[in-house]
Protein backbone atom coordinates (compact mmCIF):
# COMPACT_ATOMS: atom_id res chain seq x y z
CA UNK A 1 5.49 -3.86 29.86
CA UNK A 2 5.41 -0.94 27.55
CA UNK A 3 3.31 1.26 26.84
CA UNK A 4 2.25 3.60 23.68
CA UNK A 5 2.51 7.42 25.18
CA UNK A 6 1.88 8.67 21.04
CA UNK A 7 0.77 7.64 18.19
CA UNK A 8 0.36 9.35 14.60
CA UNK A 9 -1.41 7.43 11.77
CA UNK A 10 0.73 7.81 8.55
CA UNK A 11 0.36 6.93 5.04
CA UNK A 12 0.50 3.13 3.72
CA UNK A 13 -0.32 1.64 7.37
CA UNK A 14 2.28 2.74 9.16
CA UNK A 15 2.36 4.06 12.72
CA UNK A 16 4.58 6.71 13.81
CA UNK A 17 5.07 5.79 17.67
CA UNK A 18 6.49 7.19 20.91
CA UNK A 19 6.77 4.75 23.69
CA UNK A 20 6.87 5.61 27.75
CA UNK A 21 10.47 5.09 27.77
CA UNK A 22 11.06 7.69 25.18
CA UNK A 23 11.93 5.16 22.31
CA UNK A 24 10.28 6.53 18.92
CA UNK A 25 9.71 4.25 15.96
CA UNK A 26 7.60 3.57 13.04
CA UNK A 27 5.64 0.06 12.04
CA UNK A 28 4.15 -1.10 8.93
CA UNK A 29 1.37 -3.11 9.33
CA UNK A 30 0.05 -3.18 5.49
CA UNK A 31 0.85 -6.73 6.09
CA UNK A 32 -2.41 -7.56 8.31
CA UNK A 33 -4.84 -5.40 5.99
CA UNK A 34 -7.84 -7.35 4.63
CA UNK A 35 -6.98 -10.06 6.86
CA UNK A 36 -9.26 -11.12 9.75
CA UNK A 37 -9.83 -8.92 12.09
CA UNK A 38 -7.88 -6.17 9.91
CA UNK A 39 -10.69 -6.26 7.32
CA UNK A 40 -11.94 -3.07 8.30
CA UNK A 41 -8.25 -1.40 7.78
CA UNK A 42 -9.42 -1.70 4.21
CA UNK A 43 -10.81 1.49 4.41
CA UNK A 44 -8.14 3.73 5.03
CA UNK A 45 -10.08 6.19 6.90
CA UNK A 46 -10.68 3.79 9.95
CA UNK A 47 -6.81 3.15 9.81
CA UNK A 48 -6.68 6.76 10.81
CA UNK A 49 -9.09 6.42 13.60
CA UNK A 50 -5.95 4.68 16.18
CA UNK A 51 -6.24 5.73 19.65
CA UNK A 52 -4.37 4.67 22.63
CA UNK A 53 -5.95 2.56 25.47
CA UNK A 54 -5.44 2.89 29.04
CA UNK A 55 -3.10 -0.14 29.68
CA UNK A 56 -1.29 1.86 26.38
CA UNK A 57 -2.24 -0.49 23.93
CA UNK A 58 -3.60 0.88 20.33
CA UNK A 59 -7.64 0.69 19.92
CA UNK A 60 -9.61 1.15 16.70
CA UNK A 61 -12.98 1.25 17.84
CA UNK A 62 -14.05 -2.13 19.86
CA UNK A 63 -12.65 -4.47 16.53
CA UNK A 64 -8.88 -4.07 16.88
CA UNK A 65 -6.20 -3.85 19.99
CA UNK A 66 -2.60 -4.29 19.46
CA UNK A 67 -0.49 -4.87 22.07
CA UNK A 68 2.34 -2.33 23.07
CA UNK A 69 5.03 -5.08 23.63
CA UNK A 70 4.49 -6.38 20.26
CA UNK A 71 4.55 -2.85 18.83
CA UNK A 72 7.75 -1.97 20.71
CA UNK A 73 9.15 -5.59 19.36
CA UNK A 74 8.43 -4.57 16.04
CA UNK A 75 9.75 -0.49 16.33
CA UNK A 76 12.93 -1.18 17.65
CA UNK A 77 14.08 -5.18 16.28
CA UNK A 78 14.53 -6.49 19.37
CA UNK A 79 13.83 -9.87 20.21
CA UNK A 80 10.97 -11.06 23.29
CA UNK A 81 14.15 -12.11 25.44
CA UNK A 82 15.57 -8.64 25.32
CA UNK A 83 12.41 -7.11 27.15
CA UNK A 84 11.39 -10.60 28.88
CA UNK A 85 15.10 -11.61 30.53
CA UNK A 86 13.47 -14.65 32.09
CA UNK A 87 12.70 -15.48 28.55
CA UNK A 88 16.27 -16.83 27.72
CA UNK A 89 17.08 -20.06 27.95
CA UNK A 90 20.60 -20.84 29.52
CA UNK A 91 22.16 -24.59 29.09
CA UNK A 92 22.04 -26.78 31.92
CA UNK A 93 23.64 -29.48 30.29
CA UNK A 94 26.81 -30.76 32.24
């Protein structure tokens, strides 16, 4: 599991983030604002409020935790089954 070692708020929802294996990448999430839990990302200024959680994922307040896997998944393009080997599937047809 990864974890979140930095994060920076920037403008339009996006997350500049340094992970604990030294990977550095930036997310958009405009995509989840207004929606659900994400309602209160409609005010910008709680957007800003991010802060990382002791198991590294991202907090705002007690509303909102993202996990750092996802976050990673979505910095860097991989795909679950490149952090999760045991994930892949191999044939076992004959």
């Amino acid at each position: 599991m990864r974890k979140v070692s930095k994060v920076q708020a920037l403008q339009g929802y996006r997350l500049d983030l340094t992970f604990d294996d030294g990977v550095r990448g930036v997310v958009d999430l405009s995509d989840l604002v207004g929606q659900g839990v994400f309602a209160c990302w409609q005010n910008p200024q709680v957007f800003q409020q991010v802060r990382i959680g002791s198991a590294g994922e991202l907090l705002w307040g007690d509303q909102v935790d993202l996990c750092p896997d996802s976050l990673y998944l979505k910095a860097t393009g991989k795909k679950p089954e490149d952090l999760f080997p045991a994930l892949r599937h191999e044939s076992t047809h004959a």
